[in-house]
N, C-alpha and C. Protein backbone atom coordinates (compact mmCIF):
# COMPACT_ATOMS: atom_id res chain seq x y z
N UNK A 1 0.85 -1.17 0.00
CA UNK A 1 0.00 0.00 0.00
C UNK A 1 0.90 1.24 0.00
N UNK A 2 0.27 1.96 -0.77
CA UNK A 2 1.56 3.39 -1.13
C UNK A 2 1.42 4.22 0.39
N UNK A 3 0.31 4.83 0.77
CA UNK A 3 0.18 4.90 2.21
C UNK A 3 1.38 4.87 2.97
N UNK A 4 1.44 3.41 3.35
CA UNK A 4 2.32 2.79 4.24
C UNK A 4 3.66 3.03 4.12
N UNK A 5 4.05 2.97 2.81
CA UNK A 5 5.34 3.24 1.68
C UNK A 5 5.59 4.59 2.11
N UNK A 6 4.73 5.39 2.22
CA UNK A 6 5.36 6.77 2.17
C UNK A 6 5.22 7.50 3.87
N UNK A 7 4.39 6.57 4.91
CA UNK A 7 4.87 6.57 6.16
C UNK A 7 6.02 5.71 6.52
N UNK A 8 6.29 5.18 6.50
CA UNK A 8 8.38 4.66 5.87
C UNK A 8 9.11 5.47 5.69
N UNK A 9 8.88 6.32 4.86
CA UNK A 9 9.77 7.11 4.21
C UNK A 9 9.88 8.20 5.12
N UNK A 10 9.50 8.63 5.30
CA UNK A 10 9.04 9.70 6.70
C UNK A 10 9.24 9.28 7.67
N UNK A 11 9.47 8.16 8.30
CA UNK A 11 9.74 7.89 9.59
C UNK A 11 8.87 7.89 10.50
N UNK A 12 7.24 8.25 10.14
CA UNK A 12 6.54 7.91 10.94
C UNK A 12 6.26 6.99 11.81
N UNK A 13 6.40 5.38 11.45
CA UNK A 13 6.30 4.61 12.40
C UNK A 13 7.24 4.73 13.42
N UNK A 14 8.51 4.87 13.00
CA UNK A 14 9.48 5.43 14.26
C UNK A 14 9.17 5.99 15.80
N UNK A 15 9.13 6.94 14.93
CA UNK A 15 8.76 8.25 15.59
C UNK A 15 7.21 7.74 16.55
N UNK A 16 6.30 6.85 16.45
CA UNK A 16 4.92 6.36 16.90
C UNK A 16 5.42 4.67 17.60
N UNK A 17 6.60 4.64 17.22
CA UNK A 17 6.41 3.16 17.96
C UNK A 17 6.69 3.39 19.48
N UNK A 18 7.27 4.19 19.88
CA UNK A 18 7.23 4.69 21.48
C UNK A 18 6.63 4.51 22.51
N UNK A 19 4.95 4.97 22.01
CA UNK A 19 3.85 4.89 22.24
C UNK A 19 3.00 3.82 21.83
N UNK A 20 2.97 3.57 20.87
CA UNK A 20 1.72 2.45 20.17
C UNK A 20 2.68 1.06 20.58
N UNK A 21 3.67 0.79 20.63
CA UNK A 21 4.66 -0.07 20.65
C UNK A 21 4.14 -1.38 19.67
N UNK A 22 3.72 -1.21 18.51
CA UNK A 22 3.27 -1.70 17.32
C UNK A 22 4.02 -1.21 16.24
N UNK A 23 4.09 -2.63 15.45
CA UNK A 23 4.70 -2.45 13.44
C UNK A 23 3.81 -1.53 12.54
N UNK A 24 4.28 -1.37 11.74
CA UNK A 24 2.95 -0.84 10.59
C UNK A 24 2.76 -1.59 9.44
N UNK A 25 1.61 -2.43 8.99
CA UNK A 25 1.29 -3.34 7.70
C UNK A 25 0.42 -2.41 7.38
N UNK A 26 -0.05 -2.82 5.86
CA UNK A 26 -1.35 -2.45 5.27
C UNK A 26 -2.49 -2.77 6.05
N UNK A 27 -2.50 -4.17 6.89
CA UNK A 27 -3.50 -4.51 7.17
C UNK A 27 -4.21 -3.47 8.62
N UNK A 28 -3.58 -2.57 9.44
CA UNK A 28 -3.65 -1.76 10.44
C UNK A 28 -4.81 -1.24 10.37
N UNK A 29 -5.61 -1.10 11.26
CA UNK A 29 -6.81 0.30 11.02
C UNK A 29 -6.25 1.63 10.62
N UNK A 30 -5.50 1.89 10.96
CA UNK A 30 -4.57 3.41 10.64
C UNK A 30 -4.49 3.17 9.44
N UNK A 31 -3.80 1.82 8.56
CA UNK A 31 -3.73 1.92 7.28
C UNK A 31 -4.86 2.17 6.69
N UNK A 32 -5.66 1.34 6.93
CA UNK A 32 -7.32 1.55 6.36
C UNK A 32 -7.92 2.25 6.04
N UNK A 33 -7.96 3.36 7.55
CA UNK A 33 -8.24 4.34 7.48
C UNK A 33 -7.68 5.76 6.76
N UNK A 34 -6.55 5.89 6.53
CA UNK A 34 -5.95 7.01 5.72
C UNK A 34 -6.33 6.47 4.40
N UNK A 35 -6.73 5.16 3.65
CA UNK A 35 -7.18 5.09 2.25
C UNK A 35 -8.23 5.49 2.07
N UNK A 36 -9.08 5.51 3.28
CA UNK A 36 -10.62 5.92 3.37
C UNK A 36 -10.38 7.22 2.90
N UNK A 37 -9.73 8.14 3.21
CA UNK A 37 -9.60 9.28 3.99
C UNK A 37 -9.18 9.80 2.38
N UNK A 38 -8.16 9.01 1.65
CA UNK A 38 -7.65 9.50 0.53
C UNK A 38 -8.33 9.10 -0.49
N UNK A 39 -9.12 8.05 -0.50
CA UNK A 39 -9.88 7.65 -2.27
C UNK A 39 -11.20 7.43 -2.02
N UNK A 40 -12.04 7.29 -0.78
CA UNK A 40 -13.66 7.50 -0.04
C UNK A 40 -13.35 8.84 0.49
N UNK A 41 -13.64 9.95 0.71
CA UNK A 41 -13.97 10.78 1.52
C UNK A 41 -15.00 11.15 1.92
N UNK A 42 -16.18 10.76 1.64
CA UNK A 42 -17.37 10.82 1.95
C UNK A 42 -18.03 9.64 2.96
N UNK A 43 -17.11 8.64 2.61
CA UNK A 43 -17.03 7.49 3.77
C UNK A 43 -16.80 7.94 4.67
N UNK A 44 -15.10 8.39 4.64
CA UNK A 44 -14.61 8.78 5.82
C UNK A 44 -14.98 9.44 6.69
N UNK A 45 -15.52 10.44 6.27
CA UNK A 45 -16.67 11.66 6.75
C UNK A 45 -17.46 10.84 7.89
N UNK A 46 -18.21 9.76 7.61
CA UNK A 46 -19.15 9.12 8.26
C UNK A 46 -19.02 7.99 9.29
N UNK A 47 -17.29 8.30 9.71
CA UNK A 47 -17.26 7.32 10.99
C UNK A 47 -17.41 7.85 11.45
N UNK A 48 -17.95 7.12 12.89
CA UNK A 48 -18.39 7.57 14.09
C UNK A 48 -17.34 7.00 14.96
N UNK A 49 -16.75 5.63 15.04
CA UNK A 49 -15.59 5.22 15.39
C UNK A 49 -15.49 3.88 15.17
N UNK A 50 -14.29 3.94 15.51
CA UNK A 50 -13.49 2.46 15.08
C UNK A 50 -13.34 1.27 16.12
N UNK A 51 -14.10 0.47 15.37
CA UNK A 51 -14.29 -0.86 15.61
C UNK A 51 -13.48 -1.99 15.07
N UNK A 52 -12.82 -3.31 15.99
CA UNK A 52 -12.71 -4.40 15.05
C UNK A 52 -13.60 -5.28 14.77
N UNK A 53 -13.72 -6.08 13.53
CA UNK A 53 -14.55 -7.03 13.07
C UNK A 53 -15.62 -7.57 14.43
N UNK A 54 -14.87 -8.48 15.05
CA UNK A 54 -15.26 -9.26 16.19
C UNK A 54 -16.23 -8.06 17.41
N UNK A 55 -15.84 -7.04 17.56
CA UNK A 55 -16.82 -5.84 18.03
C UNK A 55 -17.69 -5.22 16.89
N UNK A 56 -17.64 -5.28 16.16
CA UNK A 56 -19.11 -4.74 15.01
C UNK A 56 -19.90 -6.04 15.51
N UNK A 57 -19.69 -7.02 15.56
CA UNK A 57 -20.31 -8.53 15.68
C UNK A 57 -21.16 -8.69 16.96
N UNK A 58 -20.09 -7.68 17.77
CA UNK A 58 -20.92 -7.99 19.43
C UNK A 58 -22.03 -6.63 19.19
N UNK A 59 -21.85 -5.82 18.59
CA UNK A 59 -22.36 -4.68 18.39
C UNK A 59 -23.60 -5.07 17.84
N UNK A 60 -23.76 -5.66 17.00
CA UNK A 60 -25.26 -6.53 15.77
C UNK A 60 -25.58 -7.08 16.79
N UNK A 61 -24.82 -7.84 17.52
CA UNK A 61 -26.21 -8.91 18.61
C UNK A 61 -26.88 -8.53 19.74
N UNK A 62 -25.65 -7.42 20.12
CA UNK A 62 -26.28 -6.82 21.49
C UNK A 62 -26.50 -5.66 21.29
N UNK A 63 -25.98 -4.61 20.60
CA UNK A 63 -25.62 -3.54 20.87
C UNK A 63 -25.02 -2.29 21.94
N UNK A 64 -24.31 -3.41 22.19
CA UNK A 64 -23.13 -3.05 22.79
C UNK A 64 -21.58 -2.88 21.72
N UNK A 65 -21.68 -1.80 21.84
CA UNK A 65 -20.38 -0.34 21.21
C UNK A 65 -19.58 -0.35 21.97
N UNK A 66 -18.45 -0.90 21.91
CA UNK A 66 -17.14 -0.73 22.26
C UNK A 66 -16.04 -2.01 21.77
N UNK A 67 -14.66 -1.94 22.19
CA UNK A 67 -13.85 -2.42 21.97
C UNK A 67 -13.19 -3.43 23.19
N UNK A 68 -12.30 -3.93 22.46
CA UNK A 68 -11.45 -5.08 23.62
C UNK A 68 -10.12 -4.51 23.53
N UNK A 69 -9.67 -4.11 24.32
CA UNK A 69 -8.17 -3.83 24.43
C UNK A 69 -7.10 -4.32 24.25
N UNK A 70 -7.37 -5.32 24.50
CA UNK A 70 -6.53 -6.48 23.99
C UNK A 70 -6.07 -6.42 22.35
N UNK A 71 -7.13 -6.45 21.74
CA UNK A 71 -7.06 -6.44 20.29
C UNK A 71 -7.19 -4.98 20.01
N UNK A 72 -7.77 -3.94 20.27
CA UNK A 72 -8.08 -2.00 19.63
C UNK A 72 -6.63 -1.89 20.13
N UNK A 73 -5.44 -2.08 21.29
CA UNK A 73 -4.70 -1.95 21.61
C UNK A 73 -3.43 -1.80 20.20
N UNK A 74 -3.99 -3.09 19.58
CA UNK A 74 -2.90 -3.20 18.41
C UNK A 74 -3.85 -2.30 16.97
N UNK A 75 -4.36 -1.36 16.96
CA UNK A 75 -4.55 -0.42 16.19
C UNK A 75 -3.70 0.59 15.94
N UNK A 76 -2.75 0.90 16.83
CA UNK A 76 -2.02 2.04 16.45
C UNK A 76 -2.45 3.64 16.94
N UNK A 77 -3.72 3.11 17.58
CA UNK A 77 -4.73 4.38 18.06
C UNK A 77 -4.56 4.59 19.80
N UNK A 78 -4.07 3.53 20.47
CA UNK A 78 -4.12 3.23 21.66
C UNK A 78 -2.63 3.28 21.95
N UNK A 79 -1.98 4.49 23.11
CA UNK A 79 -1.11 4.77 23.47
C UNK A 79 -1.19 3.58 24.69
N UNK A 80 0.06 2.64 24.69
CA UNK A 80 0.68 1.04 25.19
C UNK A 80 1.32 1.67 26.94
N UNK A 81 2.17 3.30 26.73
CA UNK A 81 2.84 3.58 27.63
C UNK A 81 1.86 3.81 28.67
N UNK A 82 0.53 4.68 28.27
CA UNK A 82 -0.19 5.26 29.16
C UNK A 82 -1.01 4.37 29.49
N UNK A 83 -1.98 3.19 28.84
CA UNK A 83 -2.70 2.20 28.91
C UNK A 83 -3.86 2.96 28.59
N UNK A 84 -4.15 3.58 27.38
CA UNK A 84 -5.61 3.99 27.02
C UNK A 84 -5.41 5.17 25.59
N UNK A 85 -6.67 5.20 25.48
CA UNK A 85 -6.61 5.76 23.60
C UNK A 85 -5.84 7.34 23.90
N UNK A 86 -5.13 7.70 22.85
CA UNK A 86 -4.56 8.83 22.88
C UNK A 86 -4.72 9.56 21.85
N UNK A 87 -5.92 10.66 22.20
CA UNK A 87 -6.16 11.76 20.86
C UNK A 87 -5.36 12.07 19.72
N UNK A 88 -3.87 12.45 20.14
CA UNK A 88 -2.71 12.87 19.68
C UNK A 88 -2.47 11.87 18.63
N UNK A 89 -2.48 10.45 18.80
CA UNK A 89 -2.20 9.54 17.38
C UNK A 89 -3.02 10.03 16.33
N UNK A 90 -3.68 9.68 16.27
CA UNK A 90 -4.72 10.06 14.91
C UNK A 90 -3.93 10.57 14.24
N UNK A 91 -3.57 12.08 14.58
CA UNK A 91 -3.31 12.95 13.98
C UNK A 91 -1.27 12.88 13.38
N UNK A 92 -1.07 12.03 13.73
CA UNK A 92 0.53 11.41 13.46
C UNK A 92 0.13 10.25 12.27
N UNK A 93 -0.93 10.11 11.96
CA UNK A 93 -1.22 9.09 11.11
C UNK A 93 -2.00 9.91 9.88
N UNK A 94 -2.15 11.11 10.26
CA UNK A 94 -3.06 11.87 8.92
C UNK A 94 -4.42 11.66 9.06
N UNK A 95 -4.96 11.54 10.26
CA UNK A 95 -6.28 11.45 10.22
C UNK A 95 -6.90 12.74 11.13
N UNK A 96 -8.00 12.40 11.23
CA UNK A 96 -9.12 13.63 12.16
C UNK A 96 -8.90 13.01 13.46
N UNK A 97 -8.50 13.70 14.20
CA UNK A 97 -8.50 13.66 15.92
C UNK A 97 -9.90 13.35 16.39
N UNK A 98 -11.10 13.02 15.74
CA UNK A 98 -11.98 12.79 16.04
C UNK A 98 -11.78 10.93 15.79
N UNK A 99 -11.52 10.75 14.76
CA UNK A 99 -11.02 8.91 14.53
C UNK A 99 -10.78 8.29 15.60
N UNK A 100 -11.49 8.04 16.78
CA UNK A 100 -11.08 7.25 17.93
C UNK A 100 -11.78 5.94 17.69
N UNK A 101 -11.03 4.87 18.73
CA UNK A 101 -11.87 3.58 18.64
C UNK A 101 -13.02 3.90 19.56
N UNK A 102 -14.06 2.63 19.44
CA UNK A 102 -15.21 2.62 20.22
C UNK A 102 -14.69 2.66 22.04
N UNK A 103 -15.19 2.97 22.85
CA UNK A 103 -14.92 2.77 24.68
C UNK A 103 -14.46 1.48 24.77
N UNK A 104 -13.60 1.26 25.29
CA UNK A 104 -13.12 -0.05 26.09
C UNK A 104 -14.24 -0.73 26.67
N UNK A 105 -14.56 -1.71 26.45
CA UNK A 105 -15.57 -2.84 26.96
C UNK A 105 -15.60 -2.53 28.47
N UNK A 106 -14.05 -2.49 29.16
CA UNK A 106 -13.89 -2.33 30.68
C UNK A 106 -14.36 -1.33 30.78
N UNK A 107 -14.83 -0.18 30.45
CA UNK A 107 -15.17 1.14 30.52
C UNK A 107 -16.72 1.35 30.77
N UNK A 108 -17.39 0.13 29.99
CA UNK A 108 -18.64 0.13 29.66
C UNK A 108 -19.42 -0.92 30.92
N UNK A 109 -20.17 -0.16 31.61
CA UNK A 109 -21.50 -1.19 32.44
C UNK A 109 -21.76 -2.86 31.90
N UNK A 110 -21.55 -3.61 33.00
CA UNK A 110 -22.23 -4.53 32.57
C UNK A 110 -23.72 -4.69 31.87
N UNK A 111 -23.22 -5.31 30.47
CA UNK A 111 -24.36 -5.13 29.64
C UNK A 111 -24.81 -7.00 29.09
N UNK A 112 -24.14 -7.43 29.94
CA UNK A 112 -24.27 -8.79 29.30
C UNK A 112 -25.45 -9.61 29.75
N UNK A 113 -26.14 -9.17 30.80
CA UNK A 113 -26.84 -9.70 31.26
C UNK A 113 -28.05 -9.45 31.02
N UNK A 114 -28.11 -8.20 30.19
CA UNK A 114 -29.31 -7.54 29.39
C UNK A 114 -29.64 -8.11 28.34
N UNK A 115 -28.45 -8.70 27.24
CA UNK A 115 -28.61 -9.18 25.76
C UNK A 115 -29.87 -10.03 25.87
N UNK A 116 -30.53 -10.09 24.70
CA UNK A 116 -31.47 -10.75 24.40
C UNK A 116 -30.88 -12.63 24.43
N UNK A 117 -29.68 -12.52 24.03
CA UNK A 117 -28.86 -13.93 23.59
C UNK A 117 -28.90 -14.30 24.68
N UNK A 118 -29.02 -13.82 25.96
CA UNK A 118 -29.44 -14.65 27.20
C UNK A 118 -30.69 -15.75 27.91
N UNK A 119 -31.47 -14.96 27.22
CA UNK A 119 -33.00 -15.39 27.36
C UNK A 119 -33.10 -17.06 27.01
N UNK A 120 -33.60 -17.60 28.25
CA UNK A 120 -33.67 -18.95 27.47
C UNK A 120 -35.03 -19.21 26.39
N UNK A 121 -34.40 -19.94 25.56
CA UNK A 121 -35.00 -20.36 24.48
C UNK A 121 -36.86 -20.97 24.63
C-alpha cells in the first residue's frame, strides 16, 4: 500500500512506535483508514468510530459499542505507555482527531446480562 510506503519514508512509524509499541502493515486500522480518507472521503466523513470485526459482531447482537483492548490496543490508536486511547495519534497518522476507537468494553457497564442472547429459548 503506497500509504504505508510513504509513512516509511518519513519515519513515521518510528517516531509512533514509542507509544503504540506496534509495526505498521497495510492490514492496520490506521492503514485503512488514511485510504478511506484518501480515495472515499465521503465514507470517511461518516465514521463515528473504530471498531474491530469481532466488536461490530458484538455490536449486531447486542448492541453493545465498544472495543477489547486487547485487540483496539494493536490499532495504532491506543497509546501502550499510558494504557488507554490517545487523541494525539490520529493525527501522526493523517487522520481527524476525532477517529477514535469505540470505549473499552472495561469502561462500559455490565451489559451482558441484558442481551437478548441470554433469554432462554
Amino acid at each position: 500500500m503506497e500509504i504505508v510506503r510513504r509513512w516509511q519514508e518519513d519515519g513515521i512509524p518510528e517516531k509512533l512506535y514509542p507509544l503504540t509499541r506496534q509495526t505498521l502493515w497495510t492490514g492496520h486500522p490506521v492503514s485503512l483508514l488514511r485510504w478511506l480518507k484518501e480515495h472515499e472521503p465521503e465514507r470517511y466523513a461518516q465514521i463515528g468510530c473504530v471498531m474491530m470485526t469481532h466488536d461490530y459482531l458484538r455490536w449486531c447482537l447486542t448492541g453493545v459499542k465498544g472495543c477489547e483492548e486487547s485487540n483496539i490496543s494493536e490499532s495504532n490508536l491506543y497509546n501502550m505507555s499510558r494504557g488507554e486511547y490517545d487523541r494525539a495519534l490520529p493525527t501522526g497518522w493523517g487522520l481527524l482527531k476525532s477517529i477514535t476507537p469505540c470505549r473499552l468494553l472495561s469502561d462500559l457497564p455490565k451489559s451482558a446480562g441484558k442481551s437478548p442472547l441470554r433469554q432462554p429459548y
